[in-house]
Protein backbone atom coordinates (compact mmCIF):
# COMPACT_ATOMS: atom_id res chain seq x y z
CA UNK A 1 0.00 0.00 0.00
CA UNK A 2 1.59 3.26 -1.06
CA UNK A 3 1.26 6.43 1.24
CA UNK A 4 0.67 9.36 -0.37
CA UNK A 5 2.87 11.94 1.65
CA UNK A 6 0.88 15.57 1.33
CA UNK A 7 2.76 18.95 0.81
CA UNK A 8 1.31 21.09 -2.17
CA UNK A 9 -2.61 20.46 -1.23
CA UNK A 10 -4.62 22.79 -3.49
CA UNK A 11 -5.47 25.51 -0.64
CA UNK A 12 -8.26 28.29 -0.83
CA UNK A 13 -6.58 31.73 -1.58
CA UNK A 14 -7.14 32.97 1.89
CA UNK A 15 -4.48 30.48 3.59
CA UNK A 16 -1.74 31.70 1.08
CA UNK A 17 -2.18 34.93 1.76
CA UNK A 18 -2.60 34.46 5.60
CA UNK A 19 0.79 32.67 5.21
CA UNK A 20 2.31 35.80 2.97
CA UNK A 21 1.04 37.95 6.06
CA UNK A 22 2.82 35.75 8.88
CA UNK A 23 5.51 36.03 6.87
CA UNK A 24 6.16 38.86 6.31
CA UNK A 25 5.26 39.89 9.84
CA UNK A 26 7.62 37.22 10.88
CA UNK A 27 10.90 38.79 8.93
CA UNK A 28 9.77 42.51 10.50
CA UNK A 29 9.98 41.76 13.67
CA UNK A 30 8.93 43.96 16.51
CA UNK A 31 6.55 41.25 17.82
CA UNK A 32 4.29 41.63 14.67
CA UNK A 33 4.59 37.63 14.43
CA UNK A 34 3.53 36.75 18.17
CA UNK A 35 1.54 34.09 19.79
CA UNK A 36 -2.14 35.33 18.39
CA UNK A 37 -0.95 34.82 14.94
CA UNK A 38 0.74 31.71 15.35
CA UNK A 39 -2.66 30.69 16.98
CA UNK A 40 -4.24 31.58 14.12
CA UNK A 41 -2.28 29.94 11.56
CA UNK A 42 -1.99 26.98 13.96
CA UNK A 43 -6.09 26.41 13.96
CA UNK A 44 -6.63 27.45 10.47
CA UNK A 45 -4.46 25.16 8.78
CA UNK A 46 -5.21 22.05 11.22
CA UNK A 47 -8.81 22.56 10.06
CA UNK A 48 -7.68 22.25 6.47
CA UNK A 49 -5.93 19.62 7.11
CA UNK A 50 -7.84 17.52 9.17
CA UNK A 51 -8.67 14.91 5.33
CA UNK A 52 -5.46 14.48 5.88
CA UNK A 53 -4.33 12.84 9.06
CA UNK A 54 -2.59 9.85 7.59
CA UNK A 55 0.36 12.42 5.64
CA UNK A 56 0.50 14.51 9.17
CA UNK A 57 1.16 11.05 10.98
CA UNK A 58 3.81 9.84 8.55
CA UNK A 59 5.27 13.42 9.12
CA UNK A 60 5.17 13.31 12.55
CA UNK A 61 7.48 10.09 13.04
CA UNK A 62 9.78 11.64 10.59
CA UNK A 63 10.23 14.19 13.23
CA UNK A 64 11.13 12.23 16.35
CA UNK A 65 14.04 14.31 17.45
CA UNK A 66 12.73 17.07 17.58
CA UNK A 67 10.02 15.31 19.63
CA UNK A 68 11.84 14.31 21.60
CA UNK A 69 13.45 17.77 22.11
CA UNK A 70 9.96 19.17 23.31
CA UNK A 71 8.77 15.86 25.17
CA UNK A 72 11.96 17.00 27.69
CA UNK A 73 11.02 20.70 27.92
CA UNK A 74 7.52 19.34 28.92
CA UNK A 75 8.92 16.83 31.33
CA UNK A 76 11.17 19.53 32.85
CA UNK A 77 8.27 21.34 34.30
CA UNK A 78 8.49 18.33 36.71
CA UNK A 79 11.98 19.87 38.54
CA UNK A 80 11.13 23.44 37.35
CA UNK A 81 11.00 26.28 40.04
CA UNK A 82 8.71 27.99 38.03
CA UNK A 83 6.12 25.27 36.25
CA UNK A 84 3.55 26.92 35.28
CA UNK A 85 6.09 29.07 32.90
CA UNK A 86 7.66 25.92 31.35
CA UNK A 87 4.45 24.30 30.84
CA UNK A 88 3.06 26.86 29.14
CA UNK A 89 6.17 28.39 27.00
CA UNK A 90 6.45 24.06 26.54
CA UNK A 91 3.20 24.13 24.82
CA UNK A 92 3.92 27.24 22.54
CA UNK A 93 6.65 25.12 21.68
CA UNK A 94 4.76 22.60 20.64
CA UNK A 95 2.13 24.28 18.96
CA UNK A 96 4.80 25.98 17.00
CA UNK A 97 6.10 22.96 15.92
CA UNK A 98 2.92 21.74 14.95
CA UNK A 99 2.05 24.67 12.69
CA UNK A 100 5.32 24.40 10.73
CA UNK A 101 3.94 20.82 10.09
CA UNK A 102 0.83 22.17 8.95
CA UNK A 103 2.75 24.48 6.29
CA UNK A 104 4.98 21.83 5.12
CA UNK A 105 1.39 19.75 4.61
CA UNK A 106 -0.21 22.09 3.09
CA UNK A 107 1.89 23.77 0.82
CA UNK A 108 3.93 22.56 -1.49
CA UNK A 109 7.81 23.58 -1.20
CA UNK A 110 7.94 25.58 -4.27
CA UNK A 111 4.92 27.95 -2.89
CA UNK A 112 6.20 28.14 0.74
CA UNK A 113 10.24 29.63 -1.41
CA UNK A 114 7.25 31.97 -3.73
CA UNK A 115 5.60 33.44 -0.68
CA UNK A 116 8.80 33.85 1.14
CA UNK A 117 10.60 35.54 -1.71
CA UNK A 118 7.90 38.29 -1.75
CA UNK A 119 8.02 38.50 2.06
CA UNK A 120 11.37 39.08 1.56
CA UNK A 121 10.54 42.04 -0.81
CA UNK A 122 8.41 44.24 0.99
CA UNK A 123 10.50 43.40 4.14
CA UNK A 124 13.42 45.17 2.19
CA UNK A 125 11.11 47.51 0.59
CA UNK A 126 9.56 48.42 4.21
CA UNK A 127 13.07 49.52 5.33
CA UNK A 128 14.48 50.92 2.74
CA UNK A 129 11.51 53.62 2.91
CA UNK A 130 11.73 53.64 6.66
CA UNK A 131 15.43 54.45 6.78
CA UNK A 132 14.73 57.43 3.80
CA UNK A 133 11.95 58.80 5.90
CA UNK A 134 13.62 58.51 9.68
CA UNK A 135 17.01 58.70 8.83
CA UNK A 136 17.52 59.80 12.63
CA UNK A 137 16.58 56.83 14.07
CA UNK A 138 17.31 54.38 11.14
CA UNK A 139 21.01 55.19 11.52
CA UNK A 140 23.44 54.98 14.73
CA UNK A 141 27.17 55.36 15.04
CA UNK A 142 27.33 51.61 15.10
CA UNK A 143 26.15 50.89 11.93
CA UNK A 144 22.17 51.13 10.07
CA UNK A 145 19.70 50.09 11.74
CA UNK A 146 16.38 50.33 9.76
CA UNK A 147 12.86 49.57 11.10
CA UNK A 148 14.73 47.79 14.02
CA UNK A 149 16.05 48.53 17.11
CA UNK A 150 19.56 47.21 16.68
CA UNK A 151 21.92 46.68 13.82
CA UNK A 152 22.11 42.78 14.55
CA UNK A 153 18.52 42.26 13.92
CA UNK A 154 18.80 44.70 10.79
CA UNK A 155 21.84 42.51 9.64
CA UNK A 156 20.06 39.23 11.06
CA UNK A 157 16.62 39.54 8.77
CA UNK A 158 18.64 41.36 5.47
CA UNK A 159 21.26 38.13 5.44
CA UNK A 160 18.08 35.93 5.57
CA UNK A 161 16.15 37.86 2.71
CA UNK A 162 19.66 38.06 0.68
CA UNK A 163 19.51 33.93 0.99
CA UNK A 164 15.71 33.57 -0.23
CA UNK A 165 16.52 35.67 -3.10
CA UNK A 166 20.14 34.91 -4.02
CA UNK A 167 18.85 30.88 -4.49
CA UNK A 168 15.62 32.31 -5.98
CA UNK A 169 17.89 34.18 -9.07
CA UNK A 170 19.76 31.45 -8.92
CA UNK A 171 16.91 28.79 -9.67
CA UNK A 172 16.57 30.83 -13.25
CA UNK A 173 13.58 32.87 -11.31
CA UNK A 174 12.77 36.84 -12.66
CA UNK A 175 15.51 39.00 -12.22
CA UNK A 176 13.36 41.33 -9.46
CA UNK A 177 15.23 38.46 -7.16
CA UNK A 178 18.66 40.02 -8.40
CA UNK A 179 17.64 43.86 -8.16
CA UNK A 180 16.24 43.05 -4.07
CA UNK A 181 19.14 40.99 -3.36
CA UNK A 182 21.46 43.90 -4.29
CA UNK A 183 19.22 46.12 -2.22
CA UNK A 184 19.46 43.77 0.30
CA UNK A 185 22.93 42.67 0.90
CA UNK A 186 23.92 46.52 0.58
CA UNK A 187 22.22 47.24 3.59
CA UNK A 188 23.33 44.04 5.38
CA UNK A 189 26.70 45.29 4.70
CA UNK A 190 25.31 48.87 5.87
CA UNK A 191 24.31 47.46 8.90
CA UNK A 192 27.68 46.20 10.20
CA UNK A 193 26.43 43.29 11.82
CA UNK A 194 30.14 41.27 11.74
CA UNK A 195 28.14 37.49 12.56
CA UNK A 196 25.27 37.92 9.77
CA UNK A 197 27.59 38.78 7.06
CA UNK A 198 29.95 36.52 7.60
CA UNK A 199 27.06 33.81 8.23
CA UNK A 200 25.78 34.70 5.21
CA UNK A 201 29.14 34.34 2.85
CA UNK A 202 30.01 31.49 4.80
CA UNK A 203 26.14 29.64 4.23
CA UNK A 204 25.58 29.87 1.00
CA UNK A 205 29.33 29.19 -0.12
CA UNK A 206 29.03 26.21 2.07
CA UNK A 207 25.58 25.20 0.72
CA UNK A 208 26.97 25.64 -2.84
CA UNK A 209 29.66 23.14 -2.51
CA UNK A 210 27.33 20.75 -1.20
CA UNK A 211 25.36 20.72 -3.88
CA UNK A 212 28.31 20.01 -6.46
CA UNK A 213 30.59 17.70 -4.77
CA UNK A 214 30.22 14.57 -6.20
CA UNK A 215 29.49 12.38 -2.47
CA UNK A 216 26.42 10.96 -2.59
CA UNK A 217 24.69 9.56 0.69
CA UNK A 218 21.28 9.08 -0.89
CA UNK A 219 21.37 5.03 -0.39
CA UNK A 220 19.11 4.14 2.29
CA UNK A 221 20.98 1.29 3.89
CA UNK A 222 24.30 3.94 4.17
CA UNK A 223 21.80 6.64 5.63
CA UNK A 224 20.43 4.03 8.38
CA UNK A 225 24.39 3.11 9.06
CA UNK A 226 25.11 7.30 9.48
CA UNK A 227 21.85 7.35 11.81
CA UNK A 228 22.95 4.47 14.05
CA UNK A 229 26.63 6.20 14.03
CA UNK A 230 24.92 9.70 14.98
CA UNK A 231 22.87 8.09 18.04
CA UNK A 232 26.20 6.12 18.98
CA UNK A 233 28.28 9.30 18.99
CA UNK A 234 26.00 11.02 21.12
CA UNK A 235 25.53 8.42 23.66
CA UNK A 236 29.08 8.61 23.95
CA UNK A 237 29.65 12.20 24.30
CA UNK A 238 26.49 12.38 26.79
CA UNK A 239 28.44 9.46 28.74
CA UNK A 240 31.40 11.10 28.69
CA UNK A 241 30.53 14.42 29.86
CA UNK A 242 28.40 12.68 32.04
CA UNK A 243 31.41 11.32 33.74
CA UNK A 244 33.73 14.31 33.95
CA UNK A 245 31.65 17.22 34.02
CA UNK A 246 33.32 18.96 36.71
CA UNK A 247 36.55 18.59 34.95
CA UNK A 248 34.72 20.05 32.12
CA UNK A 249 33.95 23.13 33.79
CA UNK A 250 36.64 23.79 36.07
CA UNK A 251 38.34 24.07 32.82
CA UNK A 252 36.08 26.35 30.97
CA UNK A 253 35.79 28.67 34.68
CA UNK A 254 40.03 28.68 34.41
CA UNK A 255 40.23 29.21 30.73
CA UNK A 256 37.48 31.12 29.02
CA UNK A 257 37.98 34.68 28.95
CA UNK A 258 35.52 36.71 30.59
CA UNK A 259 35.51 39.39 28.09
CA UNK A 260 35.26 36.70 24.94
CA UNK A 261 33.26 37.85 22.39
CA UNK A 262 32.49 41.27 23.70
CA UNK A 263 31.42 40.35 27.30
CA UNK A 264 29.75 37.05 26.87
CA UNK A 265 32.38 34.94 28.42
CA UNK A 266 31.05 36.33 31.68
CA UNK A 267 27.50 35.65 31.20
CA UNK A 268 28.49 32.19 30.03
CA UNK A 269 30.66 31.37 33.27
CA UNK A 270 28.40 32.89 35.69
CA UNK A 271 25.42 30.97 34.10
CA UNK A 272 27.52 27.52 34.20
CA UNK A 273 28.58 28.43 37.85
CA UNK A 274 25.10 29.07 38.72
CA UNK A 275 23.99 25.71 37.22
CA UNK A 276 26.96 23.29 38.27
CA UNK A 277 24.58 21.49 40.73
CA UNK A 278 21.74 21.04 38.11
CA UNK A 279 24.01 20.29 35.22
CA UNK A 280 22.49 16.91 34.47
CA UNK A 281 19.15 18.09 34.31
CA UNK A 282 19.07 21.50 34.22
CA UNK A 283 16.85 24.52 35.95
CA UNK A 284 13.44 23.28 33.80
CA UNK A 285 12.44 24.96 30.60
CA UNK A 286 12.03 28.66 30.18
CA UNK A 287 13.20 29.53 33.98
CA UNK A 288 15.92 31.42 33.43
CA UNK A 289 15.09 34.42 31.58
CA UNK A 290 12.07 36.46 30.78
CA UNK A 291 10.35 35.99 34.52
CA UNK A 292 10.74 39.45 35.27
CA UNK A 293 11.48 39.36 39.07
CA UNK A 294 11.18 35.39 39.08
CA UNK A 295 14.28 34.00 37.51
CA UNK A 296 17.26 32.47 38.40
CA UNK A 297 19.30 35.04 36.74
CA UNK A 298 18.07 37.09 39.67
CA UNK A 299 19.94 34.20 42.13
CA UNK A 300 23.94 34.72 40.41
CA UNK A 301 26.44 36.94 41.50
CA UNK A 302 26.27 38.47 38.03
CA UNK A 303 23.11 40.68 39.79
CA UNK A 304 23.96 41.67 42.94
CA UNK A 305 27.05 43.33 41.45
CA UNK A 306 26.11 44.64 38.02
CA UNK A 307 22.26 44.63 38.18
CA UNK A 308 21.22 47.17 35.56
CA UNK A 309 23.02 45.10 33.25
CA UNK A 310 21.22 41.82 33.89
CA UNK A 311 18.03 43.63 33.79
CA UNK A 312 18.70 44.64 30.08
CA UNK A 313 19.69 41.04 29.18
CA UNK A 314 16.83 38.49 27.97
CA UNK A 315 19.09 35.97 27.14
CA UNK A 316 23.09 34.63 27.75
CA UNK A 317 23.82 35.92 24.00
CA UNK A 318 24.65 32.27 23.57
CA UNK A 319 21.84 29.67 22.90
CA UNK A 320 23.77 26.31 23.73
CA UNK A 321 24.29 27.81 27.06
CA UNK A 322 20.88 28.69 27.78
CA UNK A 323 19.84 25.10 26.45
CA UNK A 324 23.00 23.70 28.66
CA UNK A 325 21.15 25.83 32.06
CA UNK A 326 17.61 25.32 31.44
CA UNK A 327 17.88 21.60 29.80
CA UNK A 328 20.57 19.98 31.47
CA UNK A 329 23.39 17.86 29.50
CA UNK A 330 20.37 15.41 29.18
CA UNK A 331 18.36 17.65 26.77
CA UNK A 332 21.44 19.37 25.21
CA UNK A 333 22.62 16.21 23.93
CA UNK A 334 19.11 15.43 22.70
CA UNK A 335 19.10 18.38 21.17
CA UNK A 336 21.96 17.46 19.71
CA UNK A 337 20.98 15.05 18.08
CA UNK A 338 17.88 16.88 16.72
CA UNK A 339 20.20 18.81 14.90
CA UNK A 340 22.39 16.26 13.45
CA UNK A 341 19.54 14.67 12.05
CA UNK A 342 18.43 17.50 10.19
CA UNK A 343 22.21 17.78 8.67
CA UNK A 344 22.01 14.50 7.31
CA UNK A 345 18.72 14.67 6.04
CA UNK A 346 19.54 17.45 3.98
CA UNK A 347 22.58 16.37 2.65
CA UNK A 348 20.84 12.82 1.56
CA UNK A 349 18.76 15.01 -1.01
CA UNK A 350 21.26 17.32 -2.10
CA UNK A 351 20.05 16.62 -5.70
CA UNK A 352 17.29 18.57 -4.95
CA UNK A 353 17.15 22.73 -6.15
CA UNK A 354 15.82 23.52 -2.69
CA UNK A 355 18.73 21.98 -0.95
CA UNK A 356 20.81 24.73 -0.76
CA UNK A 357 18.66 27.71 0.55
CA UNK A 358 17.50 24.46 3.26
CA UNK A 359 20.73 23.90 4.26
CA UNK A 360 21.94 27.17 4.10
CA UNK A 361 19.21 28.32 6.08
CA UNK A 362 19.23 25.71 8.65
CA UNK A 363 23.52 26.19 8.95
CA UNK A 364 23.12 29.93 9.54
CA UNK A 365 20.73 29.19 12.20
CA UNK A 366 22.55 26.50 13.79
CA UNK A 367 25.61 28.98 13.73
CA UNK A 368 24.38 31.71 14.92
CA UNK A 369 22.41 30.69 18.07
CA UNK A 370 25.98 30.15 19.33
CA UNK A 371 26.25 34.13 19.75
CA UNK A 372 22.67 34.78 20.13
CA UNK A 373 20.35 32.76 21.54
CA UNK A 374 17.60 32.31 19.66
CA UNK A 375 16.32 28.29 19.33
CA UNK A 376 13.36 26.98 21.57
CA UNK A 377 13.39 30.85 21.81
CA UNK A 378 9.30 31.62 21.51
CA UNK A 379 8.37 32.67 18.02
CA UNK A 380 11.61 33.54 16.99
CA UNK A 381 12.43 34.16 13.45
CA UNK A 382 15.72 31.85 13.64
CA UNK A 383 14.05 29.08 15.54
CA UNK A 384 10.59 29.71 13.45
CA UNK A 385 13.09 28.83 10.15
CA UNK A 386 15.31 25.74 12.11
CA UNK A 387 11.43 24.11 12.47
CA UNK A 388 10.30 24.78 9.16
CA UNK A 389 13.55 23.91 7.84
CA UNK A 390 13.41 20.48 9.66
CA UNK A 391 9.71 19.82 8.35
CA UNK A 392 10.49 20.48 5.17
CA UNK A 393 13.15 17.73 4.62
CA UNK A 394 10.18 15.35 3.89
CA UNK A 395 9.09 17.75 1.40
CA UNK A 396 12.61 17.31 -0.61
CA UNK A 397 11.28 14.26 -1.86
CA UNK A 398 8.06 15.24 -3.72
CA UNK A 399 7.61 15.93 -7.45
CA UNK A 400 6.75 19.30 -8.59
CA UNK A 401 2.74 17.98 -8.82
CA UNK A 402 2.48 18.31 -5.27
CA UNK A 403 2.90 14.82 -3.92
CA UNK A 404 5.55 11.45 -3.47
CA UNK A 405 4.91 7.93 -3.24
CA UNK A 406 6.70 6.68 -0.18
C-alpha cells in the first residue's frame, strides 16, 4: 500500500495569503509575528488539514528528534521552580512545531520559497523607505539600523532575505530576485552586523559546494548506518561528559575569557557556575530568563554586582548555554541530536534545487544561536526557520505535482 505523503494540497486563496502575512510579519519583527498569529495559523491550517491525518502522521514520526526535544522541555516542568512558565512556553513550543507541520502539509515547497521571496521584498522595501523617511533613528554610530532597534537584527533579517533571493535568481527565477538581493545585501553590509555577514558568505558558499561535490549519501541502507553512528556518537559524548563534568567546567571557569566575544564569556561562566549542581538536568524549561522578578538570573552573582546590566539582558547571548542551564546535559545532547539529524537529512537530497537555501538556512541558524540565543526561543524568526527547515526535509522528496509515493 503506497502512502501518499501531502505537501502542495490545493489551498483556498485565503491560507496563502494568511501565510504571505505571517511572513512577512515574521521577517519585521517587533513582535508583529507573536503568539495570536501563530494561533491563528496553527487552527486554520489544522482545520484544512484535518482529510489528511494519515500524511500529518507519517510526518510526525519523521520528526522524532525534535520530539523528543519538546517531550523534555515538557517533562522539565516536573523539577522546574517555576512550572507553570515551562508548561506553558512548553506548549507554545509545541504548537509551533505543529504549525510548521501544517505548512509543510499544506503547501507545497515551491509555494512556501514563492511566498517567502515576496516577504522578503516588501520586508526590504519596508526599510528601505523607513530608513529614507527617519534617517535619525534608522542610523546609529554603530552601523544602520532600519525599522529595528539594533543593527544585529537589521543585519540578522537582510542576510536571511539576501539567501531567499540569491537561491531564488539562482533557480533561473525573474531578475526582481537580483535587483532586491542587491538592495538587500547593501544594507546588510550597511548594517555592520560582523556574525550575519559573515554567516551569510560562509552559508551559501558552504551550501553551494554541497550541492556540487560529487558524495552521494542518498542510499538508504548507508543513511540508516550514518543514523545508528549519529545516536552512537551522542551516547558517547552524553556518557562522557556525564562522567567528567566537573573537569569540564573547572576548565572552561580557568580558561574562558571573561571578556570573549564582547562580554559574553562572563555571562556564560556565571550561568555555568550558577547551574553546576543542576548540570544533568538542568533549571526546567524557560526559567531562566524572561520571569521578570522570578528567575534564576536574579539568584547569580552576576546581579547583585552589576544589576542594571542583567536587567537589560533576555538571554546569555549564547543559545547552547541557555539550552546547557535550562535543559541539562540530558536535553542538550538530545538536542543534539535533533540537529544532526536534520544535517544528514539534507545532505541525503542534495540533488534537490531547494537543498541549498534548506541547508543554508538551517547552517546559519545552527551557527548563529551560538552568539545569540535564539532556538526553543518563543516565536523567533531563527528558531521559526530551524522548524520549518526540519519539516520540510520530507518535502525534498516530492515531485513538482504536489505529492511522493513513499
Amino acid at each position: 500500500m503506497k502512502l501518499i505523503i501531502r505537501g502542495g494540497i490545493n489551498q483556498p486563496f485565503f491560507l496563502k495569503i494568511m501565510l504571505f502575512i505571517s511572513m512577512t510579519f515574521l521577517l519585521l519583527g517587533n513582535n508583529l509575528f507573536d503568539r495570536k498569529v501563530l494561533f491563528c495559523n496553527f487552527v486554520a491550517l489544522l482545520l484544512f488539514n484535518l482529510k489528511s491525518l494519515d500524511s500529518l502522521v507519517y510526518r510526525f514520526s519523521k520528526s522524532l528528534p525534535l520530539i523528543m526535544v519538546l517531550s523534555w522541555c515538557l517533562l522539565s516542568a516536573a523539577w522546574s521552580s517555576w512550572q507553570w512558565a515551562s508548561i506553558e512556553e512548553s506548549l507554545i513550543q509545541c504548537m509551533l512545531f505543529l504549525t510548521c507541520v501544517l505548512i509543510a502539509n499544506t503547501y507545497s515547497i515551491k509555494t512556501i520559497f514563492k511566498l517567502l521571496k515576496h516577504a522578503a521584498i516588501i520586508t526590504i522595501i519596508i526599510n528601505v523607505l523607513y530608513s529614507i523617511l527617519f534617517t535619525s533613528s534608522a542610523f546609529s554610530s554603530a552601523g544602520m539600523t532600519g525599522f529595528y532597534n539594533h543593527k544585529n537584527n537589521l543585519g540578522l533579517i537582510m542576510a536571511l532575505c539576501s539567501i531567499i533571493l540569491y537561491f531564488d535568481y539562482q533557480r533561473g527565477n525573474s531578475k526582481d530576485s537580483l535587483f532586491f538581493m542587491c538592495i538587500s545585501m547593501t544594507v546588510l553590509v550597511a548594517s555592520l552586523s560582523k556574525t550575519s555577514i559573515s554567516l551569510f558568505v560562509i552559508s551559501v558558499l558552504l551550501s553551494s559546494f554541497l550541492y556540487v561535490s560529487t558524495f552521494n549519501i542518498k542510499d538508504k541502507l548507508f543513511n540508516f548506518k550514518v543514523k545508528v553512528l549519529t545516536v552512537v556518537m551522542v551516547i558517547a559524548l552524553f556518557s562522557y561528559s556525564v562522567s567528567f563534568h566537573n573537569e569540564i567546567l573547572d576548565y572552561l571557569y580557568y580558561n574562558l575569557d571573561e571578556e570573549f566575544m564582547t562580554g559574553r564569556g562572563m555571562l556564560w561562566l556565571t550561568m555555568l557556575l550558577h547551574a553546576e549542581n543542576d548540570i544533568l538536568v538542568g533549571f526546567g524549561f524557560n526559567s531562566v530568563w524572561g520571569k521578570g522578578d522570578f528567575s534564576e538570573i536574579y539568584y547569580t552573582d552576576l546581579f547583585r554586582y552589576n544589576p542594571l546590566w542583567v536587567e537589560s539582558l533576555a538571554a546569555s547571548d549564547g543559545g547552547y548555554i541557555d539550552i546547557l542551564v535550562s535543559l541539562g546535559l540530558v536535553g542538550f545532547f538530545i538536542f543534539l541530536f535533533f540537529i544532526l539529524s536534520v544535517f544528514q537529512d539534507l545532505i541525503s537530497h542534495k540533488q534537490s534545487p531547494y537543498f541549498k537555501p534548506l541547508f543554508a538556512f538551517f547552517f546559519f541558524a545552527f551557527c548563529h544561536n551560538i552568539s545569540e540565543s535564539t532556538y526553543l526561543l518563543s516565536t523567533n524568526v531563527l528558531w521559526f526557520v530551524a522548524i520549518l527547515t526540519s519539516c520540510l526535509t520530507l518535502s525534498l522528496y516530492q515531485n513538482r505535482q504536489g505529492g511522493m509515493h513513499v
